[in-house]
Protein backbone atom coordinates (compact mmCIF):
# COMPACT_ATOMS: atom_id res chain seq x y z
CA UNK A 1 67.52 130.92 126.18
CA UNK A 2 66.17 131.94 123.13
CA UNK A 3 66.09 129.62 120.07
CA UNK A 4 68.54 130.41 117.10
CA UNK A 5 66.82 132.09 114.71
CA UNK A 6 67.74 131.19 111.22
CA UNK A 7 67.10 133.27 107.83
CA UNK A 8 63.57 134.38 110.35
CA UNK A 9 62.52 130.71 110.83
CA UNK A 10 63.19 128.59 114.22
CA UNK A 11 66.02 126.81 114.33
CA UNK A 12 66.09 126.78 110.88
CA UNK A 13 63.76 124.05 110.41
CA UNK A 14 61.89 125.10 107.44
CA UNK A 15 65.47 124.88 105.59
CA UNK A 16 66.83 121.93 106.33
CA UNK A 17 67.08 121.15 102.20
CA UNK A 18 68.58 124.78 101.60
CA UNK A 19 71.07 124.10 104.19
CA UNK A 20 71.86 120.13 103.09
CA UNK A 21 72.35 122.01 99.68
CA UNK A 22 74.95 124.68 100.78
CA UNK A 23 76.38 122.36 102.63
CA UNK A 24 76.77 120.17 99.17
CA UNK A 25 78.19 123.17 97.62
CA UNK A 26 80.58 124.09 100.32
CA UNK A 27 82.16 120.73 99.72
CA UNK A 28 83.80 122.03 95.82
CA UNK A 29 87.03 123.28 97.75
CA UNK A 30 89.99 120.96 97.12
CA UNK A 31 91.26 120.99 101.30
CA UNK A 32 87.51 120.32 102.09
CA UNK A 33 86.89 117.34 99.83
CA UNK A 34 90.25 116.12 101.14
CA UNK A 35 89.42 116.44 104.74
CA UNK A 36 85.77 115.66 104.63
CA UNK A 37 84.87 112.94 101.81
CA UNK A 38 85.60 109.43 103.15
CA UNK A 39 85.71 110.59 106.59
CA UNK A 40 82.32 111.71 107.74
CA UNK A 41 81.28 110.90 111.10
CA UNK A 42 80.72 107.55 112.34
CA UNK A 43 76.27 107.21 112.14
CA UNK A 44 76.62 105.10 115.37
CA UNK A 45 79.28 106.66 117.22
CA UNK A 46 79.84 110.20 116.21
CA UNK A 47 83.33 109.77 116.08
CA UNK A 48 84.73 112.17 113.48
CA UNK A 49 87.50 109.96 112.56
CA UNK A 50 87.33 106.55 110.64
CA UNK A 51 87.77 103.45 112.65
CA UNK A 52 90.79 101.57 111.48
CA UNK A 53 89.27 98.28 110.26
CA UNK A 54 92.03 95.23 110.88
CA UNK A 55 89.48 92.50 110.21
CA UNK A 56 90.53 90.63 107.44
CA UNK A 57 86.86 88.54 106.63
CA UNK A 58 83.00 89.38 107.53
CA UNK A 59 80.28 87.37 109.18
CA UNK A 60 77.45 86.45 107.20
CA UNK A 61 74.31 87.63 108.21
CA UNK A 62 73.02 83.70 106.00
CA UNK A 63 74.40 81.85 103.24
CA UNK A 64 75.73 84.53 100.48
CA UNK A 65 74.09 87.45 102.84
CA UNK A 66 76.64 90.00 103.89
CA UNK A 67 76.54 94.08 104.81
CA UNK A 68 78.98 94.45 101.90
CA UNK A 69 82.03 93.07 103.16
CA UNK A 70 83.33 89.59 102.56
CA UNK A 71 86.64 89.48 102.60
CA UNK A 72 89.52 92.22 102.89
CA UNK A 73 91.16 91.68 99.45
CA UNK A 74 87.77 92.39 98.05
CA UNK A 75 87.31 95.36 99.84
CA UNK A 76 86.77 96.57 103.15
CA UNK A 77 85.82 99.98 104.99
CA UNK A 78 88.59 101.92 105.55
CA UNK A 79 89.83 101.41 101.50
CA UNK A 80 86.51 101.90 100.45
CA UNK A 81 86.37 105.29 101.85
CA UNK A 82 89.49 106.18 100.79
CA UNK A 83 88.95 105.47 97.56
CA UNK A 84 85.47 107.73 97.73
CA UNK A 85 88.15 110.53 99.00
CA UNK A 86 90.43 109.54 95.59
CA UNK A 87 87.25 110.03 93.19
CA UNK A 88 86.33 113.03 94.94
CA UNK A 89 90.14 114.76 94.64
CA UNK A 90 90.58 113.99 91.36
CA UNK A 91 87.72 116.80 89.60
CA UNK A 92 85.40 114.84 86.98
CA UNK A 93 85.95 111.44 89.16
CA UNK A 94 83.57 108.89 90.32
CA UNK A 95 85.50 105.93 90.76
CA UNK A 96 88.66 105.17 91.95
CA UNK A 97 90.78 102.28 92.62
CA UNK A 98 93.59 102.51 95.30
CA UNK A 99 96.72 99.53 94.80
CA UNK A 100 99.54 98.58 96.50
CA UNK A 101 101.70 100.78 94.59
CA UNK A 102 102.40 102.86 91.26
CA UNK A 103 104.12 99.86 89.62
CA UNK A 104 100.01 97.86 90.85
CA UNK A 105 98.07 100.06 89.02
CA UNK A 106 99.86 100.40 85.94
CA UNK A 107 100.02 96.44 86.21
CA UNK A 108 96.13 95.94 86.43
CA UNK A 109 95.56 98.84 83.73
CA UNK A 110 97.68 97.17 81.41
CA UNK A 111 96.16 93.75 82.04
CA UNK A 112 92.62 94.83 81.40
CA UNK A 113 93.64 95.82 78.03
CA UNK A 114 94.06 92.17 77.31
CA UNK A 115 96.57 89.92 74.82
CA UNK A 116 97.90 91.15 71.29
CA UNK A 117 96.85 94.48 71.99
CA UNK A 118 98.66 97.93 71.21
CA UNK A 119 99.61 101.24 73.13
CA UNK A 120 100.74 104.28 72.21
CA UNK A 121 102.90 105.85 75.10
CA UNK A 122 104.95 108.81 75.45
CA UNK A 123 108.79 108.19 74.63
CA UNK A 124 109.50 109.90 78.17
CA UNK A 125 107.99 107.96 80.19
CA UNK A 126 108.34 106.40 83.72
CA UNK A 127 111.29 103.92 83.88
CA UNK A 128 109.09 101.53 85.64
CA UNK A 129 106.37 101.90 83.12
CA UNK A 130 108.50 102.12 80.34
CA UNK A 131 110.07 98.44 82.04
CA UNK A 132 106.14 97.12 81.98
CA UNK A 133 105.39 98.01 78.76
CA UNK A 134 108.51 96.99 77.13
CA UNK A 135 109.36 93.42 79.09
CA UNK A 136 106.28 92.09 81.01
CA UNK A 137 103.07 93.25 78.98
CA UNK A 138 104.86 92.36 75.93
CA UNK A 139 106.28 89.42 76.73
CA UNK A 140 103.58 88.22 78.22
CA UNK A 141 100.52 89.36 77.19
CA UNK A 142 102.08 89.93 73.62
CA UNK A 143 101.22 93.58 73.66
CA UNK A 144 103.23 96.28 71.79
CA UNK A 145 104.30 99.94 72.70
CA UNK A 146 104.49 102.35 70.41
CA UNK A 147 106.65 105.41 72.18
CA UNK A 148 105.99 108.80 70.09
CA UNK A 149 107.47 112.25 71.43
CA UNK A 150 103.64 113.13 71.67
CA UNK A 151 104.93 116.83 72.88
CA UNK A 152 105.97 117.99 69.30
CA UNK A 153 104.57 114.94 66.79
CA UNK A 154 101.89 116.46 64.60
CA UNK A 155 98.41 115.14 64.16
CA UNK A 156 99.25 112.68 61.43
CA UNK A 157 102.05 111.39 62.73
CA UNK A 158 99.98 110.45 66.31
CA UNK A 159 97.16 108.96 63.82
CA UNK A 160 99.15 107.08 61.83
CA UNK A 161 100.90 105.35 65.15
CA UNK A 162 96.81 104.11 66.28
CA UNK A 163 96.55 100.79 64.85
CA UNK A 164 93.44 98.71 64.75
CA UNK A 165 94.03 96.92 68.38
CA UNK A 166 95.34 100.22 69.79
CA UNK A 167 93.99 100.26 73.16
CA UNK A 168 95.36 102.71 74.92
CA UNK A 169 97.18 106.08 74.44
CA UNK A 170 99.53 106.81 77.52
CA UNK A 171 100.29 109.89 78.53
CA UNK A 172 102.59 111.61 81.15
CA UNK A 173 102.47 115.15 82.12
CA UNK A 174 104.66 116.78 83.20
CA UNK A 175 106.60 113.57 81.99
CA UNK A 176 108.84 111.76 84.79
CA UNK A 177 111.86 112.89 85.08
CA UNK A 178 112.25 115.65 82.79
CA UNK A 179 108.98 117.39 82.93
CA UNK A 180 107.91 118.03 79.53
CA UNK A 181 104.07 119.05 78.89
CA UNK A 182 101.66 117.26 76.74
CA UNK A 183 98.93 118.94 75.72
CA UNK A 184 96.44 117.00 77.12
CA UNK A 185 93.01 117.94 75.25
CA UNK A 186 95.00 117.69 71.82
CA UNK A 187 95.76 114.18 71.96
CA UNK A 188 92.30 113.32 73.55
CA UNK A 189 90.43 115.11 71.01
CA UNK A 190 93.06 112.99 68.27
CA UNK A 191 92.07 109.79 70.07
CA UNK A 192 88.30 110.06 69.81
CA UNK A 193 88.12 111.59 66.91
CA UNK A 194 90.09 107.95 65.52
CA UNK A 195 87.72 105.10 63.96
CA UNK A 196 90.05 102.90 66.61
CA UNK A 197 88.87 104.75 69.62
CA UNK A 198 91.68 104.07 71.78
CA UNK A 199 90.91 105.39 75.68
CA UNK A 200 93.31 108.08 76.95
CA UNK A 201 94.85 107.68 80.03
CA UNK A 202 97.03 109.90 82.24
CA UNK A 203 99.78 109.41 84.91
CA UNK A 204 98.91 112.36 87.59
CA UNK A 205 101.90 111.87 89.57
CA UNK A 206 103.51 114.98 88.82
CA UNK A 207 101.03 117.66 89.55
CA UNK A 208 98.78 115.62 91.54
CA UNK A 209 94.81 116.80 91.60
CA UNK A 210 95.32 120.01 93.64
CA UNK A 211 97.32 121.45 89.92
CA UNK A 212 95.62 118.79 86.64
CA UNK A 213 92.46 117.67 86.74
CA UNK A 214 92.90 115.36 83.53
CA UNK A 215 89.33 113.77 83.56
CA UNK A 216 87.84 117.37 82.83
CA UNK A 217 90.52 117.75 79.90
CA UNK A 218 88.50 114.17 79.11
CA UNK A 219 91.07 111.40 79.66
CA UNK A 220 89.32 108.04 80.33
CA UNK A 221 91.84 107.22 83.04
CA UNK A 222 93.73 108.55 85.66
CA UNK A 223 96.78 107.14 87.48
CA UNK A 224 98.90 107.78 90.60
CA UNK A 225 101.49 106.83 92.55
CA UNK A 226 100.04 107.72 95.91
CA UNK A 227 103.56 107.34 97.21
CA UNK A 228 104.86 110.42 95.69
CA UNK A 229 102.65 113.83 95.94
CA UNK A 230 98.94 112.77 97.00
CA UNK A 231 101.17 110.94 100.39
CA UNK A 232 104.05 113.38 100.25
CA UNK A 233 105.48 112.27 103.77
CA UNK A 234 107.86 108.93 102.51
CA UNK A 235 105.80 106.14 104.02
CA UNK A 236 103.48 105.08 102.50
CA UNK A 237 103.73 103.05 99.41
CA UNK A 238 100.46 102.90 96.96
CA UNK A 239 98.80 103.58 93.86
CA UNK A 240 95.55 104.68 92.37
CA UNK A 241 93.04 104.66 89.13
CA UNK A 242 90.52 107.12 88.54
CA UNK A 243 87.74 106.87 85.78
CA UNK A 244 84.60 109.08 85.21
CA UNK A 245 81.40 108.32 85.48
CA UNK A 246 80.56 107.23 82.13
CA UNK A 247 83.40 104.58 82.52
CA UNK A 248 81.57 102.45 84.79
CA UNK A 249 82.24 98.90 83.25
CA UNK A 250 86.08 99.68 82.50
CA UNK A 251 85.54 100.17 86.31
CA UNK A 252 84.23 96.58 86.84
CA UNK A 253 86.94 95.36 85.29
CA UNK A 254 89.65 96.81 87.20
CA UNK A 255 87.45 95.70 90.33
CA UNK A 256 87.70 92.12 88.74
CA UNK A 257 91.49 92.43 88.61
CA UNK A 258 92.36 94.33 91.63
CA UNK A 259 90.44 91.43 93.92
CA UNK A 260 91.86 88.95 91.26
CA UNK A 261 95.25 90.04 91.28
CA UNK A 262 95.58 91.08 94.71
CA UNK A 263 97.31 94.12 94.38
CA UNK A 264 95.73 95.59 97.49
CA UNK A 265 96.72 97.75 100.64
CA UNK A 266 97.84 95.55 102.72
CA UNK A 267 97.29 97.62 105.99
CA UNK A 268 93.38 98.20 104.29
CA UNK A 269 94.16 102.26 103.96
CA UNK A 270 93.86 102.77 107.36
CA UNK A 271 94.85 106.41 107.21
CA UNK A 272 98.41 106.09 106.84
CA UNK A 273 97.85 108.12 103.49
CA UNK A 274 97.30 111.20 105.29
CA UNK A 275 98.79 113.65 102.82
CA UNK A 276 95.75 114.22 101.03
CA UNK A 277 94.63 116.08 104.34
CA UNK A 278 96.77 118.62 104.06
CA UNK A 279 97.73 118.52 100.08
CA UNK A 280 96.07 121.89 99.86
CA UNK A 281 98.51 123.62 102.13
CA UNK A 282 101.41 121.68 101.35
CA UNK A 283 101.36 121.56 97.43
CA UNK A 284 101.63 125.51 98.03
CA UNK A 285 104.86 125.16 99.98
CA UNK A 286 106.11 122.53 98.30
CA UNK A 287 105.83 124.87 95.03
CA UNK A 288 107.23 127.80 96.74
CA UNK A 289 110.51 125.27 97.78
CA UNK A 290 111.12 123.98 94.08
CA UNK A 291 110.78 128.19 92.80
CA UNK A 292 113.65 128.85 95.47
CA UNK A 293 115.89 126.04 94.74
CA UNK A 294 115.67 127.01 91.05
CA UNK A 295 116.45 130.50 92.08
CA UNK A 296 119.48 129.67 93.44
CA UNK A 297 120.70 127.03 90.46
CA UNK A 298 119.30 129.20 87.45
CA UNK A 299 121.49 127.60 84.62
CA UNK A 300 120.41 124.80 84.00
CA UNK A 301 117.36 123.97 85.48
CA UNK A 302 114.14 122.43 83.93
CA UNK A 303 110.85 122.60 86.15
CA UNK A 304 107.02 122.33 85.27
CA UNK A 305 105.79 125.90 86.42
CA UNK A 306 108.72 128.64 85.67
CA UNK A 307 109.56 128.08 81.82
CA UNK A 308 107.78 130.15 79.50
CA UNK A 309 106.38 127.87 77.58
CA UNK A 310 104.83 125.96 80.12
CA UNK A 311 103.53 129.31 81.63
CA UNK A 312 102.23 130.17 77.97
CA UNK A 313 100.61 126.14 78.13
CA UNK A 314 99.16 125.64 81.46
CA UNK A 315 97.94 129.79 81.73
CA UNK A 316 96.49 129.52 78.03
CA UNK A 317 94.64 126.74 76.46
CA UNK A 318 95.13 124.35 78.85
CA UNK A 319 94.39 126.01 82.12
CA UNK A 320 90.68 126.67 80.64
CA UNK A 321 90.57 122.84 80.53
CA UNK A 322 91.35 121.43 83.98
CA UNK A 323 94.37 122.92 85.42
CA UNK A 324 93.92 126.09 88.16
CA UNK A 325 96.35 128.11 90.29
CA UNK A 326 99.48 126.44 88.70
CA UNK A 327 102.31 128.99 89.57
CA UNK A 328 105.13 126.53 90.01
CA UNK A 329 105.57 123.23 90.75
CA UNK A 330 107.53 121.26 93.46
CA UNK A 331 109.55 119.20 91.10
CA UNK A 332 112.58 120.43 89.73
CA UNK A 333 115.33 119.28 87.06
CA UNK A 334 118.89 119.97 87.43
CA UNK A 335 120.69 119.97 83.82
CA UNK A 336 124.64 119.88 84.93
CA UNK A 337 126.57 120.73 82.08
CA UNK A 338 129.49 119.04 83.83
CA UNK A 339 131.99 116.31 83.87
CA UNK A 340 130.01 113.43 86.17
CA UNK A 341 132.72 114.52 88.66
CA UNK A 342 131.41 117.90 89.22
CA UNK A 343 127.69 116.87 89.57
CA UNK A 344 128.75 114.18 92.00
CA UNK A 345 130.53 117.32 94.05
CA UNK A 346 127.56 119.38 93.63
CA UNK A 347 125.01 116.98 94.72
CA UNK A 348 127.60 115.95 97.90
CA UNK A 349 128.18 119.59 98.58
CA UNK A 350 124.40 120.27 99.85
CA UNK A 351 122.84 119.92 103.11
CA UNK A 352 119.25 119.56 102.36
CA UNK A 353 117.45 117.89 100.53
CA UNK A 354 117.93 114.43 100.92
CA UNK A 355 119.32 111.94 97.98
CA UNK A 356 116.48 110.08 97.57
CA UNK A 357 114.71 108.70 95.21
CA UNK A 358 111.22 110.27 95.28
CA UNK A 359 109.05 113.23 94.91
CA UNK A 360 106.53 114.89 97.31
CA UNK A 361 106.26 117.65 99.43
CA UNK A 362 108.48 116.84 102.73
């Protein structure tokens, strides 16, 4: 048989390094980082899919000489490989912490900031977030939330809210539940531009890294909960921090806190979060859903990809700065103008989807 011949050379030997470079290139598409990062074959086996690791502590190779395991709270194969996948989703990423939930991330984030400190949040935020800020970080960690419609406040106003132990400015976009924008860029470039410096950081959830990629807009932080789009299937419970490069020490310290703390996968993220496999197909569908729902229920309804002005946002300024092929989104808002009566009729009347309490693309 004759050998393969390659660009004129023999098996292609002479460009192994051209080939190890496409190959590095090939790897930008969202559904190939997704599939591929985290789970490249095993060096010793071949197999193409990650071992699931249940081992919950490491032999020693001597006293204080391990092969970078210890002990499962601290980190262990299967989580640190997901979490390479997480940094590798999420555009401008290059480390990422995955948590036992939402609620676990926004726990450690808010811890790292310390006692007596400040934040600046978005009035529509989260429920459970808005709970953490408002009764456990303050209460005890002493810290204080400023909530500011950052949607419509002007410069000044956002300014004037940054006090000298401001540590953080929150943001949500869309915001949870009723999907308003922020531009994202305009409040990073206010927060930076401050003598206080406060970090940025942004909840994901919503559009999930296959719509936003907040990092490149430059937000310090990124959160999920994994539960909702990135899993998409119901169940699987977890939660998620990215941070850029340059944020290497804030990464340390969110290490520190996540071993500390404890708030860890249980079950060591052993590929039961196996939406982000297929996010790139699904997010697609799950769009196309929320458009025909909202189709059917015109009056009334409040989404994050039909309205004009979110159109005018995400296809304007903002889509040169991180977000790409936003057409709509999966998540929709039902405004009944009703007696509670008639929405209770409405919602009983339907046959699918579900009355749950979630988001994702099932």
């Amino acid at each position: 048989m004759s050998p393969i011949v390659l660009d004129g050379h023999s098996n292609g030997h002479a460009h192994t390094d051209s080939f190890k470079k496409r190959r590095e290139e090939d790897m930008d598409g969202f559904g190939t980082r997704a599939i591929h990062v985290g789970s490249e074959p095993d060096q010793q086996t071949g197999a193409v899919i990650p071992a699931i690791s249940l081992s919950t502590t490491y032999k020693q190779e001597g006293v204080g000489i391990h092969k970078g395991f210890e002990y499962s709270r601290s980190g262990n194969p299967n989580r640190n490989a997901f979490e390479r996948t997480l940094a590798s989703l999420e555009s401008g990423g290059a480390h990422a912490l995955a948590f036992s939930s939402g609620s676990a991330t926004t726990a450690t984030v808010l811890s790292s900031i310390g006692p007596n400190a400040h934040i600046v949040s978005v009035n529509d935020v989260y429920g459970g977030t808005f709970r953490y800020m408002s009764r456990v970080a303050k209460e005890n960690q002493g810290v204080d939330t400023t909530f500011i419609d950052l949607e419509n406040a002007d410069e000044e106003e956002i300014r004037q809210a940054i006090q000298p132990n401001t540590k953080l400015i929150w943001i949500e976009s869309p915001t949870n539940p009723t999907l308003r924008l922020i531009d994202i860029p305009r409040i990073v470039s206010i927060a930076h531009s401050h003598p206080f410096k406060p970090l940025v950081l942004v909840d994901n959830t919503f559009l999930s890294p296959y719509y936003s990629s907040p990092l490149l807009q430059g937000a310090d932080i990124v959160v999920h909960s994994l539960t909702k789009y990135v899993n998409g299937h119901s169940d699987v419970v977890m939660g998620a921090a990215i941070l850029p490069a340059h944020h290497a020490a804030l990464r340390e310290r969110l290490a520190f806190l996540q071993n500390a703390i404890g708030a860890v996968d249980g079950e060591g993220c052993d590929g039961r979060v196996r939406g982000h496999a297929v996010g790139a197909v699904e997010e697609g569908a799950a769009a196309g859903d929320g458009l025909q729902v909202r189709e059917v229920v015109e009056e009334g309804v409040a989404d994050g990809g039909v309205d004009e002005h979110v159109r005018v946002a995400v296809e304007g300024e903002l889509a040169q700065r991180g977000f790409a092929g936003f057409d709509e989104d999966g998540a929709q808002v039902l405004a009944v103008g009703h007696p509670r009566e008639v929405a209770h009729i409405a919602l009983e009347s339907r046959l699918i989807p579900e009355r749950i309490s979630r988001l994702g693309r099932d």
